[in-house]
C-alpha atoms as a PDB file:
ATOM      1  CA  UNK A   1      -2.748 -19.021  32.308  1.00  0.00           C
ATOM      2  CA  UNK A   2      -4.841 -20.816  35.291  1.00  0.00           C
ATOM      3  CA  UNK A   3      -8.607 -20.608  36.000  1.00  0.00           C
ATOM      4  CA  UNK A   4      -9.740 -17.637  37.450  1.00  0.00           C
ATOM      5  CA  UNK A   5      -7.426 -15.239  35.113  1.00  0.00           C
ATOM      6  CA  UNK A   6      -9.235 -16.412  31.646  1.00  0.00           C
ATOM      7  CA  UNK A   7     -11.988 -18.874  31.737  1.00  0.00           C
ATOM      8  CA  UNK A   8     -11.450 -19.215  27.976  1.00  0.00           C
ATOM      9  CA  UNK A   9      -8.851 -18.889  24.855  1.00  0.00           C
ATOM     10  CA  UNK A  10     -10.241 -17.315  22.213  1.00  0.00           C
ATOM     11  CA  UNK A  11      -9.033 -17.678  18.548  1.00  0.00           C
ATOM     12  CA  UNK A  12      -9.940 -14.650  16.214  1.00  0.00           C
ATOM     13  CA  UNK A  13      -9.065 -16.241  12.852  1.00  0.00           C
ATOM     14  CA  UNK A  14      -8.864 -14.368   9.441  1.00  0.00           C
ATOM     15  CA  UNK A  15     -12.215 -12.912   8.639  1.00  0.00           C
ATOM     16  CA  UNK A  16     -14.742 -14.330   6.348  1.00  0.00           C
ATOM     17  CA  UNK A  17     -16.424 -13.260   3.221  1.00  0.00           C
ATOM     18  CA  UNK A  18     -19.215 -12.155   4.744  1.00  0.00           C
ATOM     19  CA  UNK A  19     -17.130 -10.310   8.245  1.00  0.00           C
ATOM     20  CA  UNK A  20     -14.857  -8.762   5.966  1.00  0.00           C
ATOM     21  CA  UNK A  21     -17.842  -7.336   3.838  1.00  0.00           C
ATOM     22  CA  UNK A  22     -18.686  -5.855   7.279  1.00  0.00           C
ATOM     23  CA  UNK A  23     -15.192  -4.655   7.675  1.00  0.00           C
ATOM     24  CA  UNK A  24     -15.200  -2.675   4.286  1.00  0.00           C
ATOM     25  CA  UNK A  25     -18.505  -0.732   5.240  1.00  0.00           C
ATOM     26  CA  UNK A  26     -17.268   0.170   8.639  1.00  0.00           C
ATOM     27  CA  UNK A  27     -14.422   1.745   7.831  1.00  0.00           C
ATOM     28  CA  UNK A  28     -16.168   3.254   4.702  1.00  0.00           C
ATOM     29  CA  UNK A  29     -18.963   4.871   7.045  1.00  0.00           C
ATOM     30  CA  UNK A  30     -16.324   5.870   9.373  1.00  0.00           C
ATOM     31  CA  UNK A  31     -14.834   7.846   6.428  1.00  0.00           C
ATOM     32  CA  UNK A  32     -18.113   9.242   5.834  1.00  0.00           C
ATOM     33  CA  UNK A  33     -18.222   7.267   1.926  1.00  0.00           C
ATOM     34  CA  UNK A  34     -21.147   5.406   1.053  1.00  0.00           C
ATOM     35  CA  UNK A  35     -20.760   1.360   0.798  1.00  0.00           C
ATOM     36  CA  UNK A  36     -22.948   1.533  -2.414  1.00  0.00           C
ATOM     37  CA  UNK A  37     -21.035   3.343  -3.949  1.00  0.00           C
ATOM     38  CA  UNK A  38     -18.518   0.471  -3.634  1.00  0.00           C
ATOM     39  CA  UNK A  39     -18.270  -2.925  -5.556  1.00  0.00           C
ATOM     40  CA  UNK A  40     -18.692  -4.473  -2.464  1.00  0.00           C
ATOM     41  CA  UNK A  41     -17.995  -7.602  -3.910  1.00  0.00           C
ATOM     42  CA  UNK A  42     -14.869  -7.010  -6.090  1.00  0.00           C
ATOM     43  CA  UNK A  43     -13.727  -6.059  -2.909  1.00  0.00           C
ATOM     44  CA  UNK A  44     -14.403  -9.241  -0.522  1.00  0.00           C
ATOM     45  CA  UNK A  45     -13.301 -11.084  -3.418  1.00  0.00           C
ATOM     46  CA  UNK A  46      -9.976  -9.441  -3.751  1.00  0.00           C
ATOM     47  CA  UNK A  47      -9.356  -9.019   0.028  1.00  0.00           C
ATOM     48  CA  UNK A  48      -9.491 -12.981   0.741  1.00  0.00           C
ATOM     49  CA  UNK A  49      -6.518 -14.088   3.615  1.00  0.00           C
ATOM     50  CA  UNK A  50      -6.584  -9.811   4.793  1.00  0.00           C
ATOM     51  CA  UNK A  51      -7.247  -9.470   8.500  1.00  0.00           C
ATOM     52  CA  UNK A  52      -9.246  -6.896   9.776  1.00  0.00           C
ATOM     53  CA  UNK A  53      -7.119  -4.391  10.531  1.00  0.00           C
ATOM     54  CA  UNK A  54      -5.307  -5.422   6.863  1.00  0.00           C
ATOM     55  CA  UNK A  55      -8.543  -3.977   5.216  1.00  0.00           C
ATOM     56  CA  UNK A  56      -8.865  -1.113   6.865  1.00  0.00           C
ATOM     57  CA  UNK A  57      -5.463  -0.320   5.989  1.00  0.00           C
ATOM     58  CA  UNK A  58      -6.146  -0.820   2.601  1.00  0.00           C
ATOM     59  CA  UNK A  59      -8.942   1.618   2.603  1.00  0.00           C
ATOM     60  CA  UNK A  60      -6.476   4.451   4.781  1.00  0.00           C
ATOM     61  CA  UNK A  61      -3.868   4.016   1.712  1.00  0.00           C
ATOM     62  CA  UNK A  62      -6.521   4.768  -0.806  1.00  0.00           C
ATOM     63  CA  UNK A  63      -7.704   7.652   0.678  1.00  0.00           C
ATOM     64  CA  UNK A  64      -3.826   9.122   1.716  1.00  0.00           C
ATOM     65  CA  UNK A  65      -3.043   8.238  -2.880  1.00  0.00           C
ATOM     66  CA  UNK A  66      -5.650  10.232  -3.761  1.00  0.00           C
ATOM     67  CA  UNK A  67      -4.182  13.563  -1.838  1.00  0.00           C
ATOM     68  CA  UNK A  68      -3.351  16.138  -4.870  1.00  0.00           C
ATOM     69  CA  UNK A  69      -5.342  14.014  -6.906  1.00  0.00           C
ATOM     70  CA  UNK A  70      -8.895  13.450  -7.909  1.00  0.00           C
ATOM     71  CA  UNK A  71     -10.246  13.390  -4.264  1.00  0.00           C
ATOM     72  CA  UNK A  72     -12.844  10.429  -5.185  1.00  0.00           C
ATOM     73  CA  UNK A  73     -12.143   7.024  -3.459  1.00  0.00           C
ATOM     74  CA  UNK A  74     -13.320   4.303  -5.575  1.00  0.00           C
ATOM     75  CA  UNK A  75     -13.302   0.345  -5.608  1.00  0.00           C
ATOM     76  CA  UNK A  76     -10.433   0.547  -8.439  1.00  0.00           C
ATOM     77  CA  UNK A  77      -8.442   2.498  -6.344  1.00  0.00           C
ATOM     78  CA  UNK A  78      -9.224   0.257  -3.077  1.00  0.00           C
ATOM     79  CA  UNK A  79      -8.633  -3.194  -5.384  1.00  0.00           C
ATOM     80  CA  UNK A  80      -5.313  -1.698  -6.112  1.00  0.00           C
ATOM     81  CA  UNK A  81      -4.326  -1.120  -3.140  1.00  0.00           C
ATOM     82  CA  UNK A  82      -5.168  -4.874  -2.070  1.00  0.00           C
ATOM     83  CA  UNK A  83      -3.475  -6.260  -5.297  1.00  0.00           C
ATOM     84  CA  UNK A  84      -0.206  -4.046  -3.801  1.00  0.00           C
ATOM     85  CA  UNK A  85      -0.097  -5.724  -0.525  1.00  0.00           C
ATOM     86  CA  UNK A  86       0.879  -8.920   1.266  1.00  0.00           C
ATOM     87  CA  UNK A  87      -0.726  -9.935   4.034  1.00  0.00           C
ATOM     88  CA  UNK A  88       0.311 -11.436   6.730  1.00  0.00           C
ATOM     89  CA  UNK A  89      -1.800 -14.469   5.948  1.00  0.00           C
ATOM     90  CA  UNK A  90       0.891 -14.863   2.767  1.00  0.00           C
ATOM     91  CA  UNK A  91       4.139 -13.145   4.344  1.00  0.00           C
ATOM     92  CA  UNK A  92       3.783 -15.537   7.722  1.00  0.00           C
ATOM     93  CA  UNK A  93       1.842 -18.782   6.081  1.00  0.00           C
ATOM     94  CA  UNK A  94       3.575 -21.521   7.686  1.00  0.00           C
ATOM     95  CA  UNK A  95       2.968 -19.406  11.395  1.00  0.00           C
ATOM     96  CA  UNK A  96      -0.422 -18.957  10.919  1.00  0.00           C
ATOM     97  CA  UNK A  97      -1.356 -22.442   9.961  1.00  0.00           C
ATOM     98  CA  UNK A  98       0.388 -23.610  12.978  1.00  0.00           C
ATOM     99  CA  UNK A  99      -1.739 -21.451  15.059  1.00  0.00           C
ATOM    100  CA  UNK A 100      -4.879 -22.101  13.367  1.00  0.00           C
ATOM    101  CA  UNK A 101      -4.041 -25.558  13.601  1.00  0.00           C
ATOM    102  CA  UNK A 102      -2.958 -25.634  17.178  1.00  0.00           C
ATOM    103  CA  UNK A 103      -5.777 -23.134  18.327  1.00  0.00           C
ATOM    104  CA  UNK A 104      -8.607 -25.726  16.151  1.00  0.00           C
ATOM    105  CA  UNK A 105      -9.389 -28.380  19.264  1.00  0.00           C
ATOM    106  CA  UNK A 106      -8.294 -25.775  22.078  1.00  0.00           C
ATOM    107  CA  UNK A 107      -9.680 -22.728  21.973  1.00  0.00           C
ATOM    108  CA  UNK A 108     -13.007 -20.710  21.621  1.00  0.00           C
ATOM    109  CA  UNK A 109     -13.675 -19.447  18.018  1.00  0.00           C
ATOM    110  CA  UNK A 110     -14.408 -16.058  18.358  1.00  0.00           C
ATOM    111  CA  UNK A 111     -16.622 -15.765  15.586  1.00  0.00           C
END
């Protein structure tokens, strides 16, 4: 890294309550479901040290359970799917502190 290449360092840290809210009803919308129909909040709730990309996964694994079965995505079926995984937040703690901690007085916060 010099001057000239990057001007900054970003750090995207783990998403908030309210970015990860956003996260749910993108990836709803892009599925063609209807946030509202969703316990939005259940969801944030439950979803709390999931990355973006975490949450979205959670929401393709619903969808790919319900093939042969009732065809209806619904926040039970998304919460379970949260409850069933570990992300990388939990799996890679001690890592991810030490970046968050190193990144804290020398990068950009991306959000």
């Amino acid at each position: 890294m010099r001057k000239g290449r990057f001007d900054e360092i970003f750090f995207v840290d783990l998403p908030d309550a309210e970015t990860r809210k956003e996260i749910f009803t993108i990836h709803l919308k892009k599925r063609s479901l209807k946030p509202e129909d969703f316990d939005l909040e259940a969801l944030v709730n439950a979803s709390v040290g999931f990355s973006g990309s975490e949450i979205e996964q959670a929401v393709v694994s619903g969808l790919y359970s319900l093939v042969g079965g009732s065809g209806v995505l619904t926040s039970d079926t998304l919460l379970c799917e949260l409850r069933e995984t570990r992300p990388l937040s939990v799996v890679m703690a001690e890592k991810i502190e030490a970046l968050s901690e190193w990144a804290r007085d020398r990068t950009v916060m991306a959000n």
